[in-house]
PDB file of N, CA and C in Angstrom:
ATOM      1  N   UNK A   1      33.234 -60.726  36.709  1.00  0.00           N
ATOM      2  CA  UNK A   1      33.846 -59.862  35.728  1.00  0.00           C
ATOM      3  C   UNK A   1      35.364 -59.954  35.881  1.00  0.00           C
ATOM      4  N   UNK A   2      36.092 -60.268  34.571  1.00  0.00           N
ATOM      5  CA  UNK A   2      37.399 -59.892  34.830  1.00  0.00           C
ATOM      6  C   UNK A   2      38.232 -58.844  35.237  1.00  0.00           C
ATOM      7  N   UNK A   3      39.440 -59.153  35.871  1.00  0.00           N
ATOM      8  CA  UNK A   3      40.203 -57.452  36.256  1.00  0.00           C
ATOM      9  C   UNK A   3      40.708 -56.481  34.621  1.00  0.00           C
ATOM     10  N   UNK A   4      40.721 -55.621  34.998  1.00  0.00           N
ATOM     11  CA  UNK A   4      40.903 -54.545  34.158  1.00  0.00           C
ATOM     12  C   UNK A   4      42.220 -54.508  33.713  1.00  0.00           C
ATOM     13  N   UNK A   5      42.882 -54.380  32.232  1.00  0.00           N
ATOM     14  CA  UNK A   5      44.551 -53.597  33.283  1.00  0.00           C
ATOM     15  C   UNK A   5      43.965 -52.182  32.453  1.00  0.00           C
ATOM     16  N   UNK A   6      45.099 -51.555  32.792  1.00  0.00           N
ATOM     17  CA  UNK A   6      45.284 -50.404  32.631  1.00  0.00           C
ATOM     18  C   UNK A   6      46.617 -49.729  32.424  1.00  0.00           C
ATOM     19  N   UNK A   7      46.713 -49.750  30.908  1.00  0.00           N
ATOM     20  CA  UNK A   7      48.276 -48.863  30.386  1.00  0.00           C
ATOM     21  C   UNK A   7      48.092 -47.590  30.538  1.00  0.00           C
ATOM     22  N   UNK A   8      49.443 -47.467  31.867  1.00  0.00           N
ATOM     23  CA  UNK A   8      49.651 -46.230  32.117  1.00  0.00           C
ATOM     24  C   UNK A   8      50.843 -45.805  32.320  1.00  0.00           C
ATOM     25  N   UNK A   9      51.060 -44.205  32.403  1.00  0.00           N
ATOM     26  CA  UNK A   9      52.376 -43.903  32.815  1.00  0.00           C
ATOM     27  C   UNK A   9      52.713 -43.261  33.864  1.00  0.00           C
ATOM     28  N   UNK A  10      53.103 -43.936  34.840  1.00  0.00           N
ATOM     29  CA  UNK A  10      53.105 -43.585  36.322  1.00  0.00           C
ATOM     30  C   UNK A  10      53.741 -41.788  36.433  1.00  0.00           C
ATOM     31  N   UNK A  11      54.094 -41.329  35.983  1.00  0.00           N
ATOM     32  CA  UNK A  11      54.464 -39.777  35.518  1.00  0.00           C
ATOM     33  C   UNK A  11      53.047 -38.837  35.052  1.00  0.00           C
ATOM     34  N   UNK A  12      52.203 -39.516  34.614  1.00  0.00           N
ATOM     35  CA  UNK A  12      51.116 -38.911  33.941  1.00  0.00           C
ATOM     36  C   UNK A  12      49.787 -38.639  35.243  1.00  0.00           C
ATOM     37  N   UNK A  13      49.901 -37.445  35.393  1.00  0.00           N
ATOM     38  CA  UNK A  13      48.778 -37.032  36.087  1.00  0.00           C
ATOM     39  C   UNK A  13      47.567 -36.905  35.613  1.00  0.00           C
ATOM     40  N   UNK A  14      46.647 -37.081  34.788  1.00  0.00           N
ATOM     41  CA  UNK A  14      45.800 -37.953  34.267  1.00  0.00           C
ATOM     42  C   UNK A  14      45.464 -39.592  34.754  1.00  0.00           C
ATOM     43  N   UNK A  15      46.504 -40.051  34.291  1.00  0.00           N
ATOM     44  CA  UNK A  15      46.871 -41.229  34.803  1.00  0.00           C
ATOM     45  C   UNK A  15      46.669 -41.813  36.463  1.00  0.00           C
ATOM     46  N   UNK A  16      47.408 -41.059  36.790  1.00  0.00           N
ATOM     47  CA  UNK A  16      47.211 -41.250  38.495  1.00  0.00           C
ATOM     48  C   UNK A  16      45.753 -40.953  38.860  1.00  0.00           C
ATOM     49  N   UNK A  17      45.647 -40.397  38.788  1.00  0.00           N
ATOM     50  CA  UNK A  17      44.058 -39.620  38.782  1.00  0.00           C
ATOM     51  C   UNK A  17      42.950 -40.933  38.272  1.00  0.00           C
ATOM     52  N   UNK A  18      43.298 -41.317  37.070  1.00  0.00           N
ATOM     53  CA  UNK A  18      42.560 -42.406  36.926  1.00  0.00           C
ATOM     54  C   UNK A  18      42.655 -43.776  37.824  1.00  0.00           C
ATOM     55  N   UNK A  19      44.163 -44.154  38.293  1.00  0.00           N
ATOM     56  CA  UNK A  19      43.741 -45.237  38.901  1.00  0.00           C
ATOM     57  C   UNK A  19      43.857 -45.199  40.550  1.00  0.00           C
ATOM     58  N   UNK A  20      43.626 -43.752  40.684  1.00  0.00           N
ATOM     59  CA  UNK A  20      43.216 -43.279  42.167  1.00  0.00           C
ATOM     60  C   UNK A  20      41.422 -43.166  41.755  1.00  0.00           C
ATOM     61  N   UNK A  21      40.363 -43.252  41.276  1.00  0.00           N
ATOM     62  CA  UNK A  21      39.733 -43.196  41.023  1.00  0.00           C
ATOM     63  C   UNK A  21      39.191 -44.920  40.854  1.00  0.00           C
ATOM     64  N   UNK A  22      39.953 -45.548  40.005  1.00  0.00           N
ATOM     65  CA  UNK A  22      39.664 -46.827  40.202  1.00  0.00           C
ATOM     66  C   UNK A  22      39.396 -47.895  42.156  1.00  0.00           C
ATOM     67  N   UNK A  23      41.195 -47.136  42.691  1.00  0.00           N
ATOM     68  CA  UNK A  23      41.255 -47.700  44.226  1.00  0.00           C
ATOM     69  C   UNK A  23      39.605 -47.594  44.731  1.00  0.00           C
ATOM     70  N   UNK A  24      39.549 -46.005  44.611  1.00  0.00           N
ATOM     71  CA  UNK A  24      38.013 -45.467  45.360  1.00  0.00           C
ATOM     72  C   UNK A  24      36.803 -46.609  44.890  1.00  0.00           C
ATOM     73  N   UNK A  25      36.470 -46.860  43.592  1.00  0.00           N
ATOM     74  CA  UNK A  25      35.983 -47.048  43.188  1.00  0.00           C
ATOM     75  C   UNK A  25      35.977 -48.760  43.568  1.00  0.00           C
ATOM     76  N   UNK A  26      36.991 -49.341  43.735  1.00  0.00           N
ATOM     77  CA  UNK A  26      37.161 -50.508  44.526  1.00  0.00           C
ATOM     78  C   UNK A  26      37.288 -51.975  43.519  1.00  0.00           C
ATOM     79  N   UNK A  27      37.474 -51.246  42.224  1.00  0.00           N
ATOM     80  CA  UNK A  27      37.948 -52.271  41.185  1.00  0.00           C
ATOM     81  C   UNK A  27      39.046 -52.793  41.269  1.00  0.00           C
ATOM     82  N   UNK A  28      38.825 -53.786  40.671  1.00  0.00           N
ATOM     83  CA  UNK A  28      40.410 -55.101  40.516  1.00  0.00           C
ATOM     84  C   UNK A  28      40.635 -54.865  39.104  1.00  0.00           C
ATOM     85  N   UNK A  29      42.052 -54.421  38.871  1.00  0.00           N
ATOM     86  CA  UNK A  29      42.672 -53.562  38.014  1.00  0.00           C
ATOM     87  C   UNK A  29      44.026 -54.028  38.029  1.00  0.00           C
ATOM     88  N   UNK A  30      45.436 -54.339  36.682  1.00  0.00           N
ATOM     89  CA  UNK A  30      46.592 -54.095  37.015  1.00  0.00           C
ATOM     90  C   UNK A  30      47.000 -53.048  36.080  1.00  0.00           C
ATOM     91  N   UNK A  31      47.878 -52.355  36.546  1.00  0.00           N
ATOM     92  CA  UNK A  31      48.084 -51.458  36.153  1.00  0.00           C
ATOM     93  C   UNK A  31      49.687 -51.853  35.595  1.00  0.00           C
ATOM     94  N   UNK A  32      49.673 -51.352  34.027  1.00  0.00           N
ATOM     95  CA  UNK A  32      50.495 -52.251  33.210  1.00  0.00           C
ATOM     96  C   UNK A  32      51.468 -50.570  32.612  1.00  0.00           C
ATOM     97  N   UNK A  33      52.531 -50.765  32.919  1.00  0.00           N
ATOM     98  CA  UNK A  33      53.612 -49.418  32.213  1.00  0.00           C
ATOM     99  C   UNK A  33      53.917 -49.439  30.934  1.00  0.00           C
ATOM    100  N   UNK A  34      52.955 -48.521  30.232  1.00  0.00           N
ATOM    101  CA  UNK A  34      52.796 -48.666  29.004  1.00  0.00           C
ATOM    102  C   UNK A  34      54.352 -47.862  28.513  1.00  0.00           C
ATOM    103  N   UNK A  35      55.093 -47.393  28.842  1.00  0.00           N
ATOM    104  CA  UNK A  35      56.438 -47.372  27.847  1.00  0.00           C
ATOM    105  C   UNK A  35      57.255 -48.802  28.225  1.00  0.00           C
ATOM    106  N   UNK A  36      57.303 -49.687  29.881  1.00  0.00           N
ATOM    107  CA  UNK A  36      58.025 -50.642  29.638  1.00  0.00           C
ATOM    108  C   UNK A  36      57.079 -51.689  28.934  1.00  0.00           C
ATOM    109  N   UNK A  37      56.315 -51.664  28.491  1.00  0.00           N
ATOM    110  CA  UNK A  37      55.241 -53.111  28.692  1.00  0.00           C
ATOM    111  C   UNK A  37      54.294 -52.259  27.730  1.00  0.00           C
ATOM    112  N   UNK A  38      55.016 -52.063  26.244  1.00  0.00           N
ATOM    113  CA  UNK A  38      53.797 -51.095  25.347  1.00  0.00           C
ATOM    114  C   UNK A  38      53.466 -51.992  24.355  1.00  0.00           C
ATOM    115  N   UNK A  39      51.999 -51.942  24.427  1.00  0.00           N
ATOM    116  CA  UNK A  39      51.197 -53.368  23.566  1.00  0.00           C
ATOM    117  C   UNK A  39      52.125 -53.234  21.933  1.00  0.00           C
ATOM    118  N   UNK A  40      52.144 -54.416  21.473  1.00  0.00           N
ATOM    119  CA  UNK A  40      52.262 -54.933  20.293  1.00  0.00           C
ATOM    120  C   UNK A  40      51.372 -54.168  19.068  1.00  0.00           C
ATOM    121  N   UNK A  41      52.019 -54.089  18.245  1.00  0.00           N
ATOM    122  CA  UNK A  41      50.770 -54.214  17.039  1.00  0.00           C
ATOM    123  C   UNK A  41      49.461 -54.434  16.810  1.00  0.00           C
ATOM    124  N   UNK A  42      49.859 -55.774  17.049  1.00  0.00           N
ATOM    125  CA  UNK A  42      48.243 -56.718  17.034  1.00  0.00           C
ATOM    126  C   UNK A  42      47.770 -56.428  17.932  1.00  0.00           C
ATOM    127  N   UNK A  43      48.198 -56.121  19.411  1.00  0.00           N
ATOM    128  CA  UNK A  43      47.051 -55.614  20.668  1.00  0.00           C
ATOM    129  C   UNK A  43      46.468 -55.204  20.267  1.00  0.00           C
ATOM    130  N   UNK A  44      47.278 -53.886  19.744  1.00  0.00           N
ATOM    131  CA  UNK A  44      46.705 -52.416  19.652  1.00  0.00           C
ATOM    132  C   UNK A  44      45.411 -52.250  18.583  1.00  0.00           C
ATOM    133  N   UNK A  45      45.959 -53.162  17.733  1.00  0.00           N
ATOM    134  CA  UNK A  45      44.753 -53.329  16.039  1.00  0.00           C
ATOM    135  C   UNK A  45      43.542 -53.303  16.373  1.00  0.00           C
ATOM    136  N   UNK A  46      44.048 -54.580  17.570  1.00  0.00           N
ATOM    137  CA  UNK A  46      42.501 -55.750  18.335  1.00  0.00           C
ATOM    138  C   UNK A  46      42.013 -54.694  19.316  1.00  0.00           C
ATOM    139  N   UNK A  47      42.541 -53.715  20.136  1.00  0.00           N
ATOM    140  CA  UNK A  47      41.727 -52.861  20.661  1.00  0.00           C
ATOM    141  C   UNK A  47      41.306 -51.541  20.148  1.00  0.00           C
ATOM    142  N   UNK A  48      41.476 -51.189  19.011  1.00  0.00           N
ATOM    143  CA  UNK A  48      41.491 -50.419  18.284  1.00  0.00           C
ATOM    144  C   UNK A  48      39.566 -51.163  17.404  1.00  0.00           C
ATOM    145  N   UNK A  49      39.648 -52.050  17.235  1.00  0.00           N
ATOM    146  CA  UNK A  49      38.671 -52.809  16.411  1.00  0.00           C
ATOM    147  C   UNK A  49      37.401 -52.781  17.709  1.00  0.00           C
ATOM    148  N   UNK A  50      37.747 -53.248  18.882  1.00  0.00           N
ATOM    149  CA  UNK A  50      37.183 -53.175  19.810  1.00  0.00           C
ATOM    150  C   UNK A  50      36.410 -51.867  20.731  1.00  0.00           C
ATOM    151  N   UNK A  51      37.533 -51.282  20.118  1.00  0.00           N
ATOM    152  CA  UNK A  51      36.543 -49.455  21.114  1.00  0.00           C
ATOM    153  C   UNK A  51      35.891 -49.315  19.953  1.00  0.00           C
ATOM    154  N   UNK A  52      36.466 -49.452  18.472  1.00  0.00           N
ATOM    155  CA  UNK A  52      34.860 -48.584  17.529  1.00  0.00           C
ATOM    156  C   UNK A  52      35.848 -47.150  17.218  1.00  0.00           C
ATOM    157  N   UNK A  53      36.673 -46.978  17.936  1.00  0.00           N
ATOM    158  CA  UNK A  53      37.185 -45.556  18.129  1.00  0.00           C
ATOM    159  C   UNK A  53      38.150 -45.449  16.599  1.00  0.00           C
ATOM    160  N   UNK A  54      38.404 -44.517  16.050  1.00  0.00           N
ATOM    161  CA  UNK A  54      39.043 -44.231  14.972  1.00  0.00           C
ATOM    162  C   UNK A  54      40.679 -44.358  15.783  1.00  0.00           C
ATOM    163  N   UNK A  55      41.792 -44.700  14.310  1.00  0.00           N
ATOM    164  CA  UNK A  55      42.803 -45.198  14.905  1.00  0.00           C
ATOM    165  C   UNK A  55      43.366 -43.392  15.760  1.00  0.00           C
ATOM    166  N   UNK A  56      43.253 -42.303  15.161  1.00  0.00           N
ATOM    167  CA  UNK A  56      43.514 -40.978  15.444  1.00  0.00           C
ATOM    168  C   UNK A  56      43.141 -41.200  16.802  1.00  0.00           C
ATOM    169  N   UNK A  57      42.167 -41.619  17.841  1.00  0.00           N
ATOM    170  CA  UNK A  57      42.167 -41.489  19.136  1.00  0.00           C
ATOM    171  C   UNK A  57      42.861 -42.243  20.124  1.00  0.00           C
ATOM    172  N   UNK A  58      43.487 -43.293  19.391  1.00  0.00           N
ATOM    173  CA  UNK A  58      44.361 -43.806  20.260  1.00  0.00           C
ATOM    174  C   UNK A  58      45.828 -43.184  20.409  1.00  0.00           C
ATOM    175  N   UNK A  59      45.913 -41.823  19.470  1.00  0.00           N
ATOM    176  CA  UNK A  59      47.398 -41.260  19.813  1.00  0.00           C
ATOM    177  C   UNK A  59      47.318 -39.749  20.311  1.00  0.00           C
ATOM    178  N   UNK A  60      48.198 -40.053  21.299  1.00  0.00           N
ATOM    179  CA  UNK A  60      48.643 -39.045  22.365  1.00  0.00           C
ATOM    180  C   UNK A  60      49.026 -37.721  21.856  1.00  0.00           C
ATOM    181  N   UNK A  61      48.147 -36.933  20.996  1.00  0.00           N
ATOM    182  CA  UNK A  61      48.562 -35.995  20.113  1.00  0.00           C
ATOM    183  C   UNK A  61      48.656 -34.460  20.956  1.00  0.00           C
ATOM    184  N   UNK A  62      48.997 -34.627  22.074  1.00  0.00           N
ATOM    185  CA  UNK A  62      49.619 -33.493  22.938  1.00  0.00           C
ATOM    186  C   UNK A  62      50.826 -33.690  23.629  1.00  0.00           C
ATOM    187  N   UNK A  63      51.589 -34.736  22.961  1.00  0.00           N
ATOM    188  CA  UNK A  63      52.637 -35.350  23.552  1.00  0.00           C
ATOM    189  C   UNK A  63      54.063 -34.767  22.343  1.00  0.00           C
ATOM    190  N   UNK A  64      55.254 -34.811  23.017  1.00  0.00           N
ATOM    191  CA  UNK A  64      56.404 -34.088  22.614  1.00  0.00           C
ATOM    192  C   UNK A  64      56.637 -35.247  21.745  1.00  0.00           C
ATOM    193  N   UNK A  65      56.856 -36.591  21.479  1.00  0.00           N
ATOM    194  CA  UNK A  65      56.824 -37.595  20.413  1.00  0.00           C
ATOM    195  C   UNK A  65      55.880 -37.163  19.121  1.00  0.00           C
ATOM    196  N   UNK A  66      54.933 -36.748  19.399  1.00  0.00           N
ATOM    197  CA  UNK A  66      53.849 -36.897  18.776  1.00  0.00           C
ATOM    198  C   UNK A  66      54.731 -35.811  17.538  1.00  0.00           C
ATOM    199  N   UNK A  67      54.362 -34.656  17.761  1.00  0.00           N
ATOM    200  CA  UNK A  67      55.516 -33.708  17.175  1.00  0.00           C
ATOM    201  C   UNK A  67      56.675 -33.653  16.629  1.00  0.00           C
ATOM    202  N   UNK A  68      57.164 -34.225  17.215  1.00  0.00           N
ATOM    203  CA  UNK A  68      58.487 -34.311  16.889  1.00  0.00           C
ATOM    204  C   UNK A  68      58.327 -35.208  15.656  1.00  0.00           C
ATOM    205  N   UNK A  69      57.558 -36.236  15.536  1.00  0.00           N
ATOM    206  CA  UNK A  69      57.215 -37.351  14.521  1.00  0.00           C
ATOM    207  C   UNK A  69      56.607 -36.802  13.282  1.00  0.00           C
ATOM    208  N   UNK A  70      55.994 -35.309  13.740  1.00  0.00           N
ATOM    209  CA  UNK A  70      55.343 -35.009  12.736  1.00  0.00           C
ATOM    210  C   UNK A  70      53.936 -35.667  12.103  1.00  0.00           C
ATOM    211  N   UNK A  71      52.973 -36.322  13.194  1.00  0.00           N
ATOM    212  CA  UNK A  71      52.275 -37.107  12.849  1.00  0.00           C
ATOM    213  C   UNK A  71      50.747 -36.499  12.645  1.00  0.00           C
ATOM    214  N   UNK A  72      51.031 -35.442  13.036  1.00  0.00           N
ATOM    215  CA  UNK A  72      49.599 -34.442  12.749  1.00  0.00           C
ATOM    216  C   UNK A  72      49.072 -34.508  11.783  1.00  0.00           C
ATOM    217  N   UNK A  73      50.093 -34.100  10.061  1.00  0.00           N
ATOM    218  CA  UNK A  73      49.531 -34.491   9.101  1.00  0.00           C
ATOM    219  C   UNK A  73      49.103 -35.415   8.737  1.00  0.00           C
ATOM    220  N   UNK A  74      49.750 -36.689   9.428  1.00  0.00           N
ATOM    221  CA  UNK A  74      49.744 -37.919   8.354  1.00  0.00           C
ATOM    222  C   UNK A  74      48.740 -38.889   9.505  1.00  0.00           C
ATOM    223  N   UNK A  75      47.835 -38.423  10.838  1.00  0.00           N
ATOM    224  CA  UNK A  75      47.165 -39.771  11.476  1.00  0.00           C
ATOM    225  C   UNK A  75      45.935 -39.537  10.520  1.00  0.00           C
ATOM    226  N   UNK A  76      45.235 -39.121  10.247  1.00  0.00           N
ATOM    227  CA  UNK A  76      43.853 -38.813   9.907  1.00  0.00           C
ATOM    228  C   UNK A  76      44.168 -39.653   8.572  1.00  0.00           C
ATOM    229  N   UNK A  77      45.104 -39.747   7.801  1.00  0.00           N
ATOM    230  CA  UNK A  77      44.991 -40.936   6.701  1.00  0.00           C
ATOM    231  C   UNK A  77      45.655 -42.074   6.623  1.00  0.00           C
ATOM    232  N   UNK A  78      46.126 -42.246   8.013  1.00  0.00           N
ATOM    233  CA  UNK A  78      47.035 -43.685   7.767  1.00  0.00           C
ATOM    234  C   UNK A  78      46.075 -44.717   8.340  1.00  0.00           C
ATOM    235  N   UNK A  79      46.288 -45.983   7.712  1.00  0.00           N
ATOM    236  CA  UNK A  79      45.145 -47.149   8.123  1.00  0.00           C
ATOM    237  C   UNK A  79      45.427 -47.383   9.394  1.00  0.00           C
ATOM    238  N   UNK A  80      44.820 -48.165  10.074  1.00  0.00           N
ATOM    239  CA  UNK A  80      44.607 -48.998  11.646  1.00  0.00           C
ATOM    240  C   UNK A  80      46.093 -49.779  11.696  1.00  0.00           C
ATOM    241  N   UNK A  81      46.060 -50.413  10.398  1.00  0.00           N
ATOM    242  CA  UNK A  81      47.215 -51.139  10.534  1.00  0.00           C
ATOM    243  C   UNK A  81      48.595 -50.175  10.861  1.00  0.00           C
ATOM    244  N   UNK A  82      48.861 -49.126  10.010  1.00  0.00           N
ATOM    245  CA  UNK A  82      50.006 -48.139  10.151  1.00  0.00           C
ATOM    246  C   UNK A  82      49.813 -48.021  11.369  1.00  0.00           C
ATOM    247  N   UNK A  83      48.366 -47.182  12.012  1.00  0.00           N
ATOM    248  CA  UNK A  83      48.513 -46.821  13.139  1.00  0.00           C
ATOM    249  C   UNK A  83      49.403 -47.166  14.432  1.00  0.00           C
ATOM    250  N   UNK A  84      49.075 -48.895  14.335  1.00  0.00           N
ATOM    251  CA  UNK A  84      49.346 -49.880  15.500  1.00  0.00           C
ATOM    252  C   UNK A  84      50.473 -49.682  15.038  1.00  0.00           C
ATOM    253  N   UNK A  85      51.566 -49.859  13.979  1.00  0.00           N
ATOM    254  CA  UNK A  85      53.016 -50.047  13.849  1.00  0.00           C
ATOM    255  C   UNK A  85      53.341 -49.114  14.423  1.00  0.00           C
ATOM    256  N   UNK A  86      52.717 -48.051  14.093  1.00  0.00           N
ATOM    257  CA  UNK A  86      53.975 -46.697  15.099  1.00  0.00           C
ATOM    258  C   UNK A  86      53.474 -46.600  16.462  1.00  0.00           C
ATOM    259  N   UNK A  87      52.305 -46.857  17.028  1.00  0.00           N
ATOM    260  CA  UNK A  87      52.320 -46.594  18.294  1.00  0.00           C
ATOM    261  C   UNK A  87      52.791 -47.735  19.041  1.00  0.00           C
ATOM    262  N   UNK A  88      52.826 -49.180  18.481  1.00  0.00           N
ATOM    263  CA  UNK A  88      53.603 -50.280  19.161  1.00  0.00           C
ATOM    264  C   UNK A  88      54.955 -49.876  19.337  1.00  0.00           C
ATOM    265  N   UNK A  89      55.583 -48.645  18.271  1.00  0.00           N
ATOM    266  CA  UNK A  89      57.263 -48.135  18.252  1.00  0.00           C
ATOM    267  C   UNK A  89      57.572 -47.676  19.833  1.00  0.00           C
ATOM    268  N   UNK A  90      56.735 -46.965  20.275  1.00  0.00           N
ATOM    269  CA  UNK A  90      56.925 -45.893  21.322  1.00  0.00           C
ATOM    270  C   UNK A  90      55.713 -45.669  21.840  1.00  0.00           C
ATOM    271  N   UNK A  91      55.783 -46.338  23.493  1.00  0.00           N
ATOM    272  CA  UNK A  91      54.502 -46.267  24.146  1.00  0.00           C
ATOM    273  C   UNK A  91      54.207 -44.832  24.287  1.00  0.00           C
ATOM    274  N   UNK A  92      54.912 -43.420  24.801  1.00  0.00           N
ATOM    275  CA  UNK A  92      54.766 -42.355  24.381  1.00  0.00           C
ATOM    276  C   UNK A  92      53.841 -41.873  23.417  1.00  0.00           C
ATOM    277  N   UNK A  93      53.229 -42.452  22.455  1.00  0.00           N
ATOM    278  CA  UNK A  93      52.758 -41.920  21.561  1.00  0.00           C
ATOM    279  C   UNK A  93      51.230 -42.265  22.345  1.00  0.00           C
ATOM    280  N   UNK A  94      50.982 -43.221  22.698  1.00  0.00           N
ATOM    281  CA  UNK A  94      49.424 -43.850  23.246  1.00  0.00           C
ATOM    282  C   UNK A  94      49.260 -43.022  23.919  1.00  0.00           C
ATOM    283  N   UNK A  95      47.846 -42.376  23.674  1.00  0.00           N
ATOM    284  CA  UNK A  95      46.891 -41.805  24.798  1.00  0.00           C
ATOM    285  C   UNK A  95      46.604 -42.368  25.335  1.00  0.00           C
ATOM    286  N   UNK A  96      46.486 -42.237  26.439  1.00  0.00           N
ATOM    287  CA  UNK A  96      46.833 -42.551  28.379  1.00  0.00           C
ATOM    288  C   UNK A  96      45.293 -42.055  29.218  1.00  0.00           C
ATOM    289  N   UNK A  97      45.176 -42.858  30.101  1.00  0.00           N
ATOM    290  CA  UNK A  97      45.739 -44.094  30.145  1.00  0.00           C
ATOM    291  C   UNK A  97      44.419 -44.602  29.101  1.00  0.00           C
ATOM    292  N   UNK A  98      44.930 -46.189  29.331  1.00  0.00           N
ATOM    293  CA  UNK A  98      44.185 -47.050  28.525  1.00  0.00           C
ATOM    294  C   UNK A  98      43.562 -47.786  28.982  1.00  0.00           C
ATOM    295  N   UNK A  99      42.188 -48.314  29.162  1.00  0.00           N
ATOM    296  CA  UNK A  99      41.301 -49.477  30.271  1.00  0.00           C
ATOM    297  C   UNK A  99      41.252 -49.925  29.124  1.00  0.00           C
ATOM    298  N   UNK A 100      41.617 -51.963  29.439  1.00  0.00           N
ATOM    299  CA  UNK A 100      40.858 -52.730  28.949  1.00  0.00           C
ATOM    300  C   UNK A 100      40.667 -53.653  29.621  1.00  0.00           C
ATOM    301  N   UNK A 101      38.890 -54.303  29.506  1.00  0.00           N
ATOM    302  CA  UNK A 101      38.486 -55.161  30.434  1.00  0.00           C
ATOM    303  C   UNK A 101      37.283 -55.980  29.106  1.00  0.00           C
ATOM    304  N   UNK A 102      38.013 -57.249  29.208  1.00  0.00           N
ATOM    305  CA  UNK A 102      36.768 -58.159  28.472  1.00  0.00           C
ATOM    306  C   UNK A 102      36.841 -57.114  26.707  1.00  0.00           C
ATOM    307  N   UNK A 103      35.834 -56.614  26.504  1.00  0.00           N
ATOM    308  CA  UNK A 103      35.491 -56.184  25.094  1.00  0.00           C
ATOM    309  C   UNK A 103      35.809 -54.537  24.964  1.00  0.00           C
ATOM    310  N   UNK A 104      35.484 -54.205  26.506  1.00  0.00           N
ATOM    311  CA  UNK A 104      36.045 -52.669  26.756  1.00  0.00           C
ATOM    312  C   UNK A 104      37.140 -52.019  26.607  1.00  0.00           C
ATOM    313  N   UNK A 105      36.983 -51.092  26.026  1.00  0.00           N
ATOM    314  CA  UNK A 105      38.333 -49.791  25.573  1.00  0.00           C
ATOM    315  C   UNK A 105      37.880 -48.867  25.892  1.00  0.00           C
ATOM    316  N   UNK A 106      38.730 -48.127  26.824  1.00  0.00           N
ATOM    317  CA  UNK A 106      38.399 -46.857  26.973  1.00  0.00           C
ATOM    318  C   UNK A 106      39.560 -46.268  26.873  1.00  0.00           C
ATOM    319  N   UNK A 107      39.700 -44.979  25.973  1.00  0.00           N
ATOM    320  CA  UNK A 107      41.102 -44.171  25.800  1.00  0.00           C
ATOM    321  C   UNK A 107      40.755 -43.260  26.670  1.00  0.00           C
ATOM    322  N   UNK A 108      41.987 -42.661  27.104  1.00  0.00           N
ATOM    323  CA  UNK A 108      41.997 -41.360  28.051  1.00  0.00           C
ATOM    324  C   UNK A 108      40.613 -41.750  29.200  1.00  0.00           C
ATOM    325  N   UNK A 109      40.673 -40.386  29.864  1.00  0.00           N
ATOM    326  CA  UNK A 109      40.140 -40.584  31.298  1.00  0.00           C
ATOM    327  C   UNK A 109      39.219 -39.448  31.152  1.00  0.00           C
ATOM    328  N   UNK A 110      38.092 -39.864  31.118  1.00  0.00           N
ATOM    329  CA  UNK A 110      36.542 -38.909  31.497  1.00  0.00           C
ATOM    330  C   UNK A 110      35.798 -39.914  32.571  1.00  0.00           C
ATOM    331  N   UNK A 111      35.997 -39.358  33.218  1.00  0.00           N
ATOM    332  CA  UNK A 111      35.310 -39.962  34.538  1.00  0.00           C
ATOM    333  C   UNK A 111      33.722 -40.494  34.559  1.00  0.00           C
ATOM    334  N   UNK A 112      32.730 -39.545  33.528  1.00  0.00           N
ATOM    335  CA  UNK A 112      31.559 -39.795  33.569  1.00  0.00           C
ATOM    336  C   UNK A 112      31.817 -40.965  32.735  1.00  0.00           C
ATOM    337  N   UNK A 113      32.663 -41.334  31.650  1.00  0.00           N
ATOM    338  CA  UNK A 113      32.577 -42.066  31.017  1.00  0.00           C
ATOM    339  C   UNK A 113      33.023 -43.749  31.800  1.00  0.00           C
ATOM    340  N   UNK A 114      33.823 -43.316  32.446  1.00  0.00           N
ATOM    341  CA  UNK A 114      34.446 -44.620  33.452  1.00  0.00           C
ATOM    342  C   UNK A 114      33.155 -44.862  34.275  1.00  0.00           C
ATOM    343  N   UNK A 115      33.098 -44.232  34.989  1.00  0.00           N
ATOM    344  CA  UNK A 115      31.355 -44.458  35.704  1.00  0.00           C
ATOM    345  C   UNK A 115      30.518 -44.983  35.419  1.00  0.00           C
ATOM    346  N   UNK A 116      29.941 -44.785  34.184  1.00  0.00           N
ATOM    347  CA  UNK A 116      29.028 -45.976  33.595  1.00  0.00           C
ATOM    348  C   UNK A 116      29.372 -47.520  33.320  1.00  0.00           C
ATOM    349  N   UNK A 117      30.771 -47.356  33.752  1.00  0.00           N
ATOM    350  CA  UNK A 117      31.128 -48.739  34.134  1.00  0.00           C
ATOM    351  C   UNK A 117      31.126 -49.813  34.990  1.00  0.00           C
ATOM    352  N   UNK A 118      31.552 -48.755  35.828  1.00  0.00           N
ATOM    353  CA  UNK A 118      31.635 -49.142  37.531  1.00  0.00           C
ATOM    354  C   UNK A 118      30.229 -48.491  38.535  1.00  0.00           C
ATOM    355  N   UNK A 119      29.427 -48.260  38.108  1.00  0.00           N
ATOM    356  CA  UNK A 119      28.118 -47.851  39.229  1.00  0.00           C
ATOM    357  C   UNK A 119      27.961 -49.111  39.893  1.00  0.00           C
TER     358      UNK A 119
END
């Protein structure tokens, strides 16, 4: 199996939590700083297409960007494509952290959900 990375923000306690959870867990993982090193567009499209997940869950909508952007009204109708343009703007906006491994996306951190990965 390939290594994982994982966009995160070393500030985000969530975050830490997740890839202190990974160490335990004893996966090969890099862990990639999603404000210096925040996916592209097209990443984001292609993992966006890949979780299944609506583009609304890939943004960090408890975040002070998020707000300030005013994006409350406008995620629930902007396409995949919009989506990826503004969250490629400002890694800030991505919900955190982010696993991708092979075909896998996982947004944010639920542990039962990571688990069924790694048993």
């Amino acid at each position: 199996m390939s290594s994982a990375r994982v966009y995160q923000y070393p500030k985000c306690s969530t975050c830490r939590k997740a890839l202190k959870w990974l160490e335990l867990k004893g996966v090969d993982f890099e862990a990639v700083h999603i404000v210096e090193e925040t996916p592209d567009a097209e990443t984001l499209l292609n993992l966006m297409k890949k979780s299944g997940l609506p583009p609304k869950r890939f943004f960090n909508t408890s975040g002070k960007r998020y707000r300030e952007l005013g994006l409350k009204d406008r995620v629930g109708t902007m396409s995949a494509e919009e989506a990826a343009e503004i969250l490629a703007g400002d890694g800030m906006l991505i919900k955190r952290p982010l696993y991708v491994q092979g075909n896998t996306v996982l947004v944010g951190f639920r542990e039962a959900q990571w688990e069924e990965l790694h048993v």
